[in-house]
N, C-alpha and C. Protein backbone atom coordinates (compact mmCIF):
# COMPACT_ATOMS: atom_id res chain seq x y z
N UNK A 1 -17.72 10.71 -9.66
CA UNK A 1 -16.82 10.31 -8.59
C UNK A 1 -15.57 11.21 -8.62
N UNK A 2 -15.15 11.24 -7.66
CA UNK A 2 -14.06 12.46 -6.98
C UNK A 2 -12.59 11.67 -7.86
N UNK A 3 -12.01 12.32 -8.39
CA UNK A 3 -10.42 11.76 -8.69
C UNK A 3 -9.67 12.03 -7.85
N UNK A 4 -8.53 11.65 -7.83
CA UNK A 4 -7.61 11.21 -6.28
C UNK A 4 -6.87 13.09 -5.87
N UNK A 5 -7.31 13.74 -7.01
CA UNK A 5 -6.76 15.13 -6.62
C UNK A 5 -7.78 15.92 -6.19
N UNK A 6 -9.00 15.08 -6.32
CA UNK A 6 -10.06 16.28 -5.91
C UNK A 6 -10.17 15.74 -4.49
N UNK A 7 -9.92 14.51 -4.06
CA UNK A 7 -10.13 13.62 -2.73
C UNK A 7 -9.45 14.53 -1.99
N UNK A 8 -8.60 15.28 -2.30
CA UNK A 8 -6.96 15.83 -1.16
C UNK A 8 -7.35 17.46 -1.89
N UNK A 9 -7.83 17.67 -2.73
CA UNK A 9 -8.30 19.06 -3.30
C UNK A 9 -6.94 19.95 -3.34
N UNK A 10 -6.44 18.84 -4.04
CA UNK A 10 -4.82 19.54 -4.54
C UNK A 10 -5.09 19.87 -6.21
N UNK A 11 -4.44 20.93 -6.96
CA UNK A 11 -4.60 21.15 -8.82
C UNK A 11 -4.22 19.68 -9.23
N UNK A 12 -4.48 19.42 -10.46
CA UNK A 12 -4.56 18.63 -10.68
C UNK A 12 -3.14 18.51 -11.68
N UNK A 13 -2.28 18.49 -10.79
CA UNK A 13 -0.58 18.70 -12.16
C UNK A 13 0.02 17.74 -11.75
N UNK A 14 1.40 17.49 -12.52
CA UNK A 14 2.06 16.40 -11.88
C UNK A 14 2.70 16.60 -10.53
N UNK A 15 3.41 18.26 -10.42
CA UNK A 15 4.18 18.77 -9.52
C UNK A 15 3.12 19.04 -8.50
N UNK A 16 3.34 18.13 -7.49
CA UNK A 16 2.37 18.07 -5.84
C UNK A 16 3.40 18.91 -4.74
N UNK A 17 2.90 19.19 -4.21
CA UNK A 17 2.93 19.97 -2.84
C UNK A 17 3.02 18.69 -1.91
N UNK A 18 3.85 18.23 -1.62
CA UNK A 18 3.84 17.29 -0.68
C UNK A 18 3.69 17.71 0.72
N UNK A 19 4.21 18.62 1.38
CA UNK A 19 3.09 18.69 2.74
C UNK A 19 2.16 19.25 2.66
N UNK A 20 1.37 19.56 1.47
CA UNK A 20 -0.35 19.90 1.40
C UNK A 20 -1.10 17.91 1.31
N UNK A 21 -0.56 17.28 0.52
CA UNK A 21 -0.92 15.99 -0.21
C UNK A 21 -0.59 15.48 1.35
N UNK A 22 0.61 15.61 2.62
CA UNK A 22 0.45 14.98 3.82
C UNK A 22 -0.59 15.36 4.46
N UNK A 23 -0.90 16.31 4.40
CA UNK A 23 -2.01 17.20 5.78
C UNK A 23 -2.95 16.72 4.96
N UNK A 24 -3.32 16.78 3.88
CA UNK A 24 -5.11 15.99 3.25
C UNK A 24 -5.04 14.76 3.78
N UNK A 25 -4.20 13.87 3.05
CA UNK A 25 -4.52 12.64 3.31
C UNK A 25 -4.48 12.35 4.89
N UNK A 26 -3.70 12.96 5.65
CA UNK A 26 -4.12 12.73 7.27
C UNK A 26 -5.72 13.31 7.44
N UNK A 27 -6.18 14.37 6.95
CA UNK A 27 -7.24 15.27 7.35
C UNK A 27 -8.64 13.95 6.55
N UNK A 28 -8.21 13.45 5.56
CA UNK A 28 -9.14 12.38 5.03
C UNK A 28 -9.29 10.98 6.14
N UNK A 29 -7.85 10.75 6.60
CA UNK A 29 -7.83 9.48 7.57
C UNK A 29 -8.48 9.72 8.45
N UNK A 30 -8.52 10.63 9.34
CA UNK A 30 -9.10 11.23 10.80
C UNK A 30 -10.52 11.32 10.56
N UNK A 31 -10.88 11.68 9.40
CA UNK A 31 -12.26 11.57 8.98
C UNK A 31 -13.24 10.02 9.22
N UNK A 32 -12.65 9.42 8.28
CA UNK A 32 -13.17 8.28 8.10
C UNK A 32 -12.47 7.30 9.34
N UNK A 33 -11.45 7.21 10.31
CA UNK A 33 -10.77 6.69 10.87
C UNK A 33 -12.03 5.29 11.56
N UNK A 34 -11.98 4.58 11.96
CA UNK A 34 -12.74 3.10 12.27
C UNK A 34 -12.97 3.71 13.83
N UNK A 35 -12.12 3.89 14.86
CA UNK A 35 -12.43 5.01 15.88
C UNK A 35 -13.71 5.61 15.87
N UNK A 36 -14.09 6.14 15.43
CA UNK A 36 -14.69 7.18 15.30
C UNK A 36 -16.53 6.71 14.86
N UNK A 37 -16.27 5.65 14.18
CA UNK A 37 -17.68 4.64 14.06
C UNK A 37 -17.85 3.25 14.65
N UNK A 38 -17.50 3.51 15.94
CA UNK A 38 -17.67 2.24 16.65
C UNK A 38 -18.99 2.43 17.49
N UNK A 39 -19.71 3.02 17.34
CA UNK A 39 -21.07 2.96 17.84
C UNK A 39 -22.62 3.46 16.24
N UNK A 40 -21.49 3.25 15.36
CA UNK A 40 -22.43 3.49 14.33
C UNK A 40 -22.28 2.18 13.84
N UNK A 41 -23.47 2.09 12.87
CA UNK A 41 -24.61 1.12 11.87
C UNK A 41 -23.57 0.23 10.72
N UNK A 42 -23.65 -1.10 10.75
CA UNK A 42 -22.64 -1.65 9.64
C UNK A 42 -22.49 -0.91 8.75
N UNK A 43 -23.33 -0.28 7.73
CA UNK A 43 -23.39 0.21 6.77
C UNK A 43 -22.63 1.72 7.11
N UNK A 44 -22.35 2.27 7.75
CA UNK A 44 -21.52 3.50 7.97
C UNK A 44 -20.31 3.03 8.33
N UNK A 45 -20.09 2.11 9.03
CA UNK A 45 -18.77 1.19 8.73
C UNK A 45 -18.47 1.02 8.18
N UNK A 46 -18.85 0.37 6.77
CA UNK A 46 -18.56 0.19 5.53
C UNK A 46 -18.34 0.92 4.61
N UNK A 47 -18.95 2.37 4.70
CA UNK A 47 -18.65 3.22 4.07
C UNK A 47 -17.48 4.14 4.34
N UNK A 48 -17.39 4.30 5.68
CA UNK A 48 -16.10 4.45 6.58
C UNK A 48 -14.91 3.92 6.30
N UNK A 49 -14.93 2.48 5.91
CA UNK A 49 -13.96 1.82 5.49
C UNK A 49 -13.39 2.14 4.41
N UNK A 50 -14.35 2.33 3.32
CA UNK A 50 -14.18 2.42 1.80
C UNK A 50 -14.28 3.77 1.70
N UNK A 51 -13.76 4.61 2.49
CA UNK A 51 -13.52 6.15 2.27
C UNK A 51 -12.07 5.65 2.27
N UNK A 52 -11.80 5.53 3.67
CA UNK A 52 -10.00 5.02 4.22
C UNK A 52 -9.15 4.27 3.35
N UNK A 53 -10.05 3.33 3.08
CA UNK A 53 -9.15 2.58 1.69
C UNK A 53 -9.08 3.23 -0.10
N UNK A 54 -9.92 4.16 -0.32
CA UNK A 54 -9.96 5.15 -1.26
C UNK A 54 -8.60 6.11 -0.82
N UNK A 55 -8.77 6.44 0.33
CA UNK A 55 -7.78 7.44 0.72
C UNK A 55 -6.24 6.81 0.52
N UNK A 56 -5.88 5.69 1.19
CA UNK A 56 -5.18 4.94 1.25
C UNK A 56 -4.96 5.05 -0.34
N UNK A 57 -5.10 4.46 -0.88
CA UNK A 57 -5.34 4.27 -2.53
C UNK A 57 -4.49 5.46 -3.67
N UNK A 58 -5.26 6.65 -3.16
CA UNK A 58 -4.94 7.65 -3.96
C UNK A 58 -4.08 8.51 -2.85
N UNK A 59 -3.63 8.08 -1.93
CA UNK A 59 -2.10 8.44 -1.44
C UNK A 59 -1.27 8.05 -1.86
N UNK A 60 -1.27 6.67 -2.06
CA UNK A 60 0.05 5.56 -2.74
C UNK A 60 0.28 6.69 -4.13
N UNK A 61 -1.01 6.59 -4.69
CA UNK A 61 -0.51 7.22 -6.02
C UNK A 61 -0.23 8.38 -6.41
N UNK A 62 -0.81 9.42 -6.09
CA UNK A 62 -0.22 10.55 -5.55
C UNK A 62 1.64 11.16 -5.20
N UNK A 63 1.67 10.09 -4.25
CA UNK A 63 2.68 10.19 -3.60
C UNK A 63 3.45 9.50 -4.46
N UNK A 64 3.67 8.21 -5.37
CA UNK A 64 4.56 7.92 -6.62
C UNK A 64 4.55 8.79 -7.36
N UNK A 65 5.47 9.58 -7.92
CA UNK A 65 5.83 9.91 -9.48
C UNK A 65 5.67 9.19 -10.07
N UNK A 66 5.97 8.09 -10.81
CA UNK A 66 5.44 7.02 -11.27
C UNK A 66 4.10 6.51 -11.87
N UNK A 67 3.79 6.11 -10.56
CA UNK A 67 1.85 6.31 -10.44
C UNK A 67 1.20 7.42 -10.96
N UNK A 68 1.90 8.64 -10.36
CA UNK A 68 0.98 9.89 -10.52
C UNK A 68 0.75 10.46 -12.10
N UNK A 69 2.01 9.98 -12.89
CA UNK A 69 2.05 10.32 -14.32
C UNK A 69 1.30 9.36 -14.96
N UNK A 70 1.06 8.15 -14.74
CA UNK A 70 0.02 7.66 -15.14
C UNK A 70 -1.08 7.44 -15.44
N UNK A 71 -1.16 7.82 -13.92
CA UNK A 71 -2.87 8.50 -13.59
C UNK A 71 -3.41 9.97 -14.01
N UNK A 72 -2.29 10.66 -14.30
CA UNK A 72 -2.21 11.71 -14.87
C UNK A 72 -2.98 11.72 -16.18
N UNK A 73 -1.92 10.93 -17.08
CA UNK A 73 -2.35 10.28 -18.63
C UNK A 73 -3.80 9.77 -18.55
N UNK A 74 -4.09 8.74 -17.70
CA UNK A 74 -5.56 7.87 -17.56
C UNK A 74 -6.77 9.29 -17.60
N UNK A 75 -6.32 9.83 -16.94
CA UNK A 75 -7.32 11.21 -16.06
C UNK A 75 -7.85 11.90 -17.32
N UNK A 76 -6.56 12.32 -18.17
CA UNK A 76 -6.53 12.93 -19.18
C UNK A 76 -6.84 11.96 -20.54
N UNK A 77 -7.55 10.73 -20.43
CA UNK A 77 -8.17 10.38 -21.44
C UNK A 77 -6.59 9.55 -22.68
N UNK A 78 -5.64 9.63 -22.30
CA UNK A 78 -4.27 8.79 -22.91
C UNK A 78 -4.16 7.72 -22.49
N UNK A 79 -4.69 6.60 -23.44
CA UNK A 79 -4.45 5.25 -22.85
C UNK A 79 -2.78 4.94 -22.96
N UNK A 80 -2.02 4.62 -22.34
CA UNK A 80 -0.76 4.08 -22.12
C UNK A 80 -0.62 2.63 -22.76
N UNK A 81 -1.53 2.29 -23.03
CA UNK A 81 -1.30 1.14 -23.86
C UNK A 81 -0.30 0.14 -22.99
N UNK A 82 -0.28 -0.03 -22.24
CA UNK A 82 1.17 -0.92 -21.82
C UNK A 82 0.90 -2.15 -22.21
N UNK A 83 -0.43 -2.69 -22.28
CA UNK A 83 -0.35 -4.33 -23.06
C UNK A 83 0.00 -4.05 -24.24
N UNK A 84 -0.25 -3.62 -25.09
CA UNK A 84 0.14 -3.58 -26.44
C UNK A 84 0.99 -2.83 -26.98
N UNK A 85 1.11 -1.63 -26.23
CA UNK A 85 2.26 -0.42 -27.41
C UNK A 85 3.27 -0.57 -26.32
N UNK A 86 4.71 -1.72 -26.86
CA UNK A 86 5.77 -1.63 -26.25
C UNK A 86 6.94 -1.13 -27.39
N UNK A 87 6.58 -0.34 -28.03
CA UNK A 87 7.12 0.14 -29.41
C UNK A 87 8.13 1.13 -28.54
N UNK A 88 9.19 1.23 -28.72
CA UNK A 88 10.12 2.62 -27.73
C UNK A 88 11.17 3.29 -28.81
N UNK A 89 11.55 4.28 -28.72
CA UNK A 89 12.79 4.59 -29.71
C UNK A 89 13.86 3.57 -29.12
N UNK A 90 14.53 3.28 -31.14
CA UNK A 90 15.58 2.85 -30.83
C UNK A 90 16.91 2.47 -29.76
N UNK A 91 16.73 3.95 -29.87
CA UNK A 91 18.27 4.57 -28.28
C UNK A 91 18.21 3.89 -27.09
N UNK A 92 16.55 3.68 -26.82
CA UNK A 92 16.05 3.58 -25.45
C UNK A 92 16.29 1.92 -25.38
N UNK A 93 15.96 1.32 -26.55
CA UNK A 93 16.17 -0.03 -27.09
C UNK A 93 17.57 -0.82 -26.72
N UNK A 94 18.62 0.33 -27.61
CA UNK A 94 19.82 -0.41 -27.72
C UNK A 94 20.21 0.05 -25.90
N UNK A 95 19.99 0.98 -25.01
CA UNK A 95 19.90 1.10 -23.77
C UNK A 95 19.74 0.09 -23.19
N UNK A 96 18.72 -0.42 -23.11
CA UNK A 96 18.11 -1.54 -21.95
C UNK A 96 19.05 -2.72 -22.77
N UNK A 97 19.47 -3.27 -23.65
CA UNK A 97 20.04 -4.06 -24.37
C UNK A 97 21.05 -3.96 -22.87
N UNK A 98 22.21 -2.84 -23.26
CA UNK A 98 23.55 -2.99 -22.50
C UNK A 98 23.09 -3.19 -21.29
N UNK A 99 22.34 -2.27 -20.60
CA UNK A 99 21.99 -2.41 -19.25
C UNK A 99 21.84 -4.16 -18.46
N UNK A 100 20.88 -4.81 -19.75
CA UNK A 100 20.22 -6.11 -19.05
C UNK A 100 21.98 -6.86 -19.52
N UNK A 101 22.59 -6.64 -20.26
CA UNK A 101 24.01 -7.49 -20.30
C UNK A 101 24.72 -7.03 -19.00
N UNK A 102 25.32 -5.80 -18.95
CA UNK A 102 25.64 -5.26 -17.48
C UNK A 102 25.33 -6.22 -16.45
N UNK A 103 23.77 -6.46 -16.12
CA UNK A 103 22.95 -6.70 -15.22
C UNK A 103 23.41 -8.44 -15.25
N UNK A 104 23.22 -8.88 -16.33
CA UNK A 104 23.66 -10.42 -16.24
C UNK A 104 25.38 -10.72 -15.88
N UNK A 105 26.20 -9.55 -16.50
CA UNK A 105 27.87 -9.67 -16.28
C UNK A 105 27.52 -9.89 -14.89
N UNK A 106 27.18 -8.86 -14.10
CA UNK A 106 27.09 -8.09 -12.54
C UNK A 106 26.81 -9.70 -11.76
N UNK A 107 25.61 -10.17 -12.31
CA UNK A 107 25.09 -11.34 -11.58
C UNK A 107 25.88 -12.58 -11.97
N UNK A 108 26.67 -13.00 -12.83
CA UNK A 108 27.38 -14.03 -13.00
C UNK A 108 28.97 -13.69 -12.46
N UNK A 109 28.93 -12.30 -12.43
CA UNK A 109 30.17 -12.32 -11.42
C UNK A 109 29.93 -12.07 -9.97
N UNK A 110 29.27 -12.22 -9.45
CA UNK A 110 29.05 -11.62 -8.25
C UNK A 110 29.44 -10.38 -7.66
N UNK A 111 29.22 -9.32 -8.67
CA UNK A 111 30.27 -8.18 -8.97
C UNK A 111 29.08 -7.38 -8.59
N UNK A 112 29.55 -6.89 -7.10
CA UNK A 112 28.37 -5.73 -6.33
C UNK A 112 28.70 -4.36 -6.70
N UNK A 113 29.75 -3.86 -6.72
CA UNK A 113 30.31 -2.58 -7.17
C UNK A 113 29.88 -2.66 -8.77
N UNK A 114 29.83 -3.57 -10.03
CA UNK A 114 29.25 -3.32 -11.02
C UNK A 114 27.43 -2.90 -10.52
N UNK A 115 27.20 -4.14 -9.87
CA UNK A 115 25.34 -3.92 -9.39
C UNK A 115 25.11 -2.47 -9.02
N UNK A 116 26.17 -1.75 -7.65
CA UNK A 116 25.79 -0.40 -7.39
C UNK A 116 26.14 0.10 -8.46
N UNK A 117 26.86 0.75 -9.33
CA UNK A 117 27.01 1.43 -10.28
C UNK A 117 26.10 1.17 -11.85
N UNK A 118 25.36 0.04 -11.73
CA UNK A 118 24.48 0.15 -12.68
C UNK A 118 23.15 0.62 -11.78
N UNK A 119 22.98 0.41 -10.82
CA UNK A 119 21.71 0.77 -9.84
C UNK A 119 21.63 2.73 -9.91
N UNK A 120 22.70 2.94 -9.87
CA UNK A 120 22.73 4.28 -9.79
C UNK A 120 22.19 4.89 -11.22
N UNK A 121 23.19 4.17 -12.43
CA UNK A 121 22.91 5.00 -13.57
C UNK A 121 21.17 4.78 -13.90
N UNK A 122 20.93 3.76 -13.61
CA UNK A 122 19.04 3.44 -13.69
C UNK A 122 18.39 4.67 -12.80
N UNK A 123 19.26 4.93 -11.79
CA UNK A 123 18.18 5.92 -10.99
C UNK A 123 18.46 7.28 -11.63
N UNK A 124 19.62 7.57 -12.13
CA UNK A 124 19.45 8.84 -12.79
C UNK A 124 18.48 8.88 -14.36
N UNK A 125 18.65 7.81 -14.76
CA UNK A 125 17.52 7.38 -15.89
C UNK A 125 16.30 7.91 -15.47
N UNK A 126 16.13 7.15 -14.56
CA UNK A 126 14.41 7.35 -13.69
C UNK A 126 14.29 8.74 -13.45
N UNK A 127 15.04 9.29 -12.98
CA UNK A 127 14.84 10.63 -12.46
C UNK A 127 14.93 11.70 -13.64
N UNK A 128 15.87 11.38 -14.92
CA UNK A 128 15.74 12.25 -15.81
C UNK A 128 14.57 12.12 -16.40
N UNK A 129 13.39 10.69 -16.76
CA UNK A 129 12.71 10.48 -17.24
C UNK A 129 11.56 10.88 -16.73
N UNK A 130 11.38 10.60 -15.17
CA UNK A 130 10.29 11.43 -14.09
C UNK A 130 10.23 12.90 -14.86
N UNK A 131 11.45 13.71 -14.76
CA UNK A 131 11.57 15.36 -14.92
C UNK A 131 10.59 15.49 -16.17
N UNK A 132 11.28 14.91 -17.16
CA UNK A 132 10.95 15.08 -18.52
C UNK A 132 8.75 14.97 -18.32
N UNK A 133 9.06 13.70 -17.66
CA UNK A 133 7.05 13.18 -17.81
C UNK A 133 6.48 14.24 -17.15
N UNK A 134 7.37 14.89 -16.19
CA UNK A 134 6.59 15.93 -15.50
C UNK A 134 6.14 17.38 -16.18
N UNK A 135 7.39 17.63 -16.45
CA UNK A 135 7.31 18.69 -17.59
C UNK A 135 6.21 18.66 -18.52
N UNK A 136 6.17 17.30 -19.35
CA UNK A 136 4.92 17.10 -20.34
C UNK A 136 3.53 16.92 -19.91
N UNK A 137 3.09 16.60 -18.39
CA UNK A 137 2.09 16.71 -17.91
C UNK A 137 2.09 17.95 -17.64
N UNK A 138 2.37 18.60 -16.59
CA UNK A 138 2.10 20.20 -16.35
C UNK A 138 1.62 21.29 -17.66
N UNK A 139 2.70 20.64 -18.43
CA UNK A 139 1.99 21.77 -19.82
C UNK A 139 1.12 20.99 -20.38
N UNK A 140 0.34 19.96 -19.74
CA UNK A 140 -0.40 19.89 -20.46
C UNK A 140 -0.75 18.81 -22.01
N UNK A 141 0.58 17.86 -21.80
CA UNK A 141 0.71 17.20 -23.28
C UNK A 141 0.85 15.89 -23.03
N UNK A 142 -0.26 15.33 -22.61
CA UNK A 142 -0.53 14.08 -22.16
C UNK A 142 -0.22 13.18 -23.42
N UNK A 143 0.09 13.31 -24.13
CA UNK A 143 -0.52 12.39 -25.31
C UNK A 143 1.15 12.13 -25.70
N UNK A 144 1.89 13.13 -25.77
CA UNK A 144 3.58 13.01 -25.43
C UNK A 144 4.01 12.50 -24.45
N UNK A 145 3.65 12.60 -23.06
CA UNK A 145 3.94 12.15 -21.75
C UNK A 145 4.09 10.81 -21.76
N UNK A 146 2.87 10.12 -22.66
CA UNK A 146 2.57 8.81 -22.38
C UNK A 146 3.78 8.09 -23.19
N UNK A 147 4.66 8.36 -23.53
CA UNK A 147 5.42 7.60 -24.08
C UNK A 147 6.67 7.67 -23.33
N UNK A 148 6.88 8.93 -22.38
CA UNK A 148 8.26 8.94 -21.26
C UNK A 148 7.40 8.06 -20.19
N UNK A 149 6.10 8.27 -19.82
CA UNK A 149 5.99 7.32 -19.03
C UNK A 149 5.81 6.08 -19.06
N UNK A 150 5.66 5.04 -20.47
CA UNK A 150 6.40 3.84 -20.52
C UNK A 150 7.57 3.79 -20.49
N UNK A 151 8.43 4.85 -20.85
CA UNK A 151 9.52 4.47 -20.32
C UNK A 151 10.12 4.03 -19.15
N UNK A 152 9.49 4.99 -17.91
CA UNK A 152 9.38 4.82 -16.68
C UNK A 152 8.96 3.38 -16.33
N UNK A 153 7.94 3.08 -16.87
CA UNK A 153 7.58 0.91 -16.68
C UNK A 153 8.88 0.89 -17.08
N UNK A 154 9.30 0.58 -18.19
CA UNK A 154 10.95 -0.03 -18.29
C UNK A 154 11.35 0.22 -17.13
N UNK A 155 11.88 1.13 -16.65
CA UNK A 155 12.83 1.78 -15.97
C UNK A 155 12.75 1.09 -14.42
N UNK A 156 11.16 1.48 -13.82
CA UNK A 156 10.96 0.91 -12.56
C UNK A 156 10.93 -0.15 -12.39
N UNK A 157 10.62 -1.06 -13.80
CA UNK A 157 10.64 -2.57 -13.35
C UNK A 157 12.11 -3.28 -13.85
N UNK A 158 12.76 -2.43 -14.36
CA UNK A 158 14.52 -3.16 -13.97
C UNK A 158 14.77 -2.56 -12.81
N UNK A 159 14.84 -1.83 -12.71
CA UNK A 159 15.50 -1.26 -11.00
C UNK A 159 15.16 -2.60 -9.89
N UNK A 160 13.67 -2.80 -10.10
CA UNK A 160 13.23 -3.83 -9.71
C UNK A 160 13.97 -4.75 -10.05
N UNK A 161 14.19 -5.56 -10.80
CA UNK A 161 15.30 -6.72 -11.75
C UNK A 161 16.83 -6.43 -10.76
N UNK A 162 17.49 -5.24 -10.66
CA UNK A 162 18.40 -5.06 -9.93
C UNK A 162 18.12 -5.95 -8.68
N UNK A 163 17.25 -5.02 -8.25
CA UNK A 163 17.27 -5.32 -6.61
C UNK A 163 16.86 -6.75 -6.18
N UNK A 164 16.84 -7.42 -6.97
CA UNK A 164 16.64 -9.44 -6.88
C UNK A 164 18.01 -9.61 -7.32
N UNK A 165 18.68 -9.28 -7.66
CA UNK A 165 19.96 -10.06 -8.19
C UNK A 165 20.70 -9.19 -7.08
N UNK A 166 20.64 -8.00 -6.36
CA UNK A 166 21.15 -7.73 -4.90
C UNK A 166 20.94 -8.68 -4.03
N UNK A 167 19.47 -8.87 -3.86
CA UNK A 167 19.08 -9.91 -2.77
C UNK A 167 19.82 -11.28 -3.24
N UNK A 168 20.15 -11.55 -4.19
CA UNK A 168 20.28 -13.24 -4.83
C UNK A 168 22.08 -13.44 -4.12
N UNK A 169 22.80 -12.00 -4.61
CA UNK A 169 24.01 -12.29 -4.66
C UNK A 169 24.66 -11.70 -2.68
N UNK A 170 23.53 -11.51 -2.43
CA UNK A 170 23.84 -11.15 -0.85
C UNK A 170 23.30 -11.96 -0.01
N UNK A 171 22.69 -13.34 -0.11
CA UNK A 171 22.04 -13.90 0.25
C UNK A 171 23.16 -15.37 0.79
């Protein structure tokens, strides 16, 4: 079976070409589009479908950094362990420590200017941590990668944590 880079027949690195990865995945939709088999056989429907939703699929991920370093790791045989290996360096440790206090000050004061200014330093987190996972996929060192990209789970799912205590305290 085709992996989501051979689907769009982009290399297989972390660093994508994003208007090559737009023009595939349109050139995959138009293909399989439901249009286009309305006088064909259930079963070509169905397969029609489950092209589009494949496509669909490995666009989302693709198109995440996030996703894509993951799938990166998976591709390349590095289990990420995320049920079990939540082991992180220290630094990264005593990090999320201040952050989630920050995050609780922010929300018991209703203190939005603390919320944006911790929202921000998380996104430069994310983004230094993206660079870094990218770097270690491209050359090739999946087996290193996989540990900036749990970081990234930390990372994306407080950002996430932020943005509920935005909605909570704007509500």
């Amino acid at each position: 079976m085709q992996n989501h880079f051979d689907l769009f027949h982009l290399p297989q690195r972390f660093t994508v070409d994003t208007a090559a990865l737009e023009k595939a995945y349109h050139e995959v939709q138009n293909q399989a589009h439901p249009d286009k088999f309305t006088q064909a056989s259930g079963a070509e429907k169905r397969v029609a479908m489950q092209w589009a939703t494949r496509a669909n699929e490995a666009y989302k991920t693709l198109k995440n950094p996030f996703r894509r370093a993951a799938y990166l790791c998976e591709l390349n045989g590095v289990d990420l362990q995320t049920e079990s290996n939540t082991s992180m360096p220290r630094e990264f440790l005593m990090q999320q420590m201040e952050w989630r206090e920050a995050l609780d000050d922010a929300k018991a004061a209703k203190d939005l200017a603390a919320l944006e200014a911790l929202q921000q330093t998380v996104r430069e987190a994310r983004r230094d941590q993206t660079r870094a996972a990218g770097d270690l996929l491209d050359a090739a060192q999946y087996e290193a990668a996989a540990l900036t990209v749990r970081k990234l789970m930390f990372l994306e799912k407080f950002n996430a944590e932020i943005g509920d205590v935005f909605a909570l305290i704007e509500a």
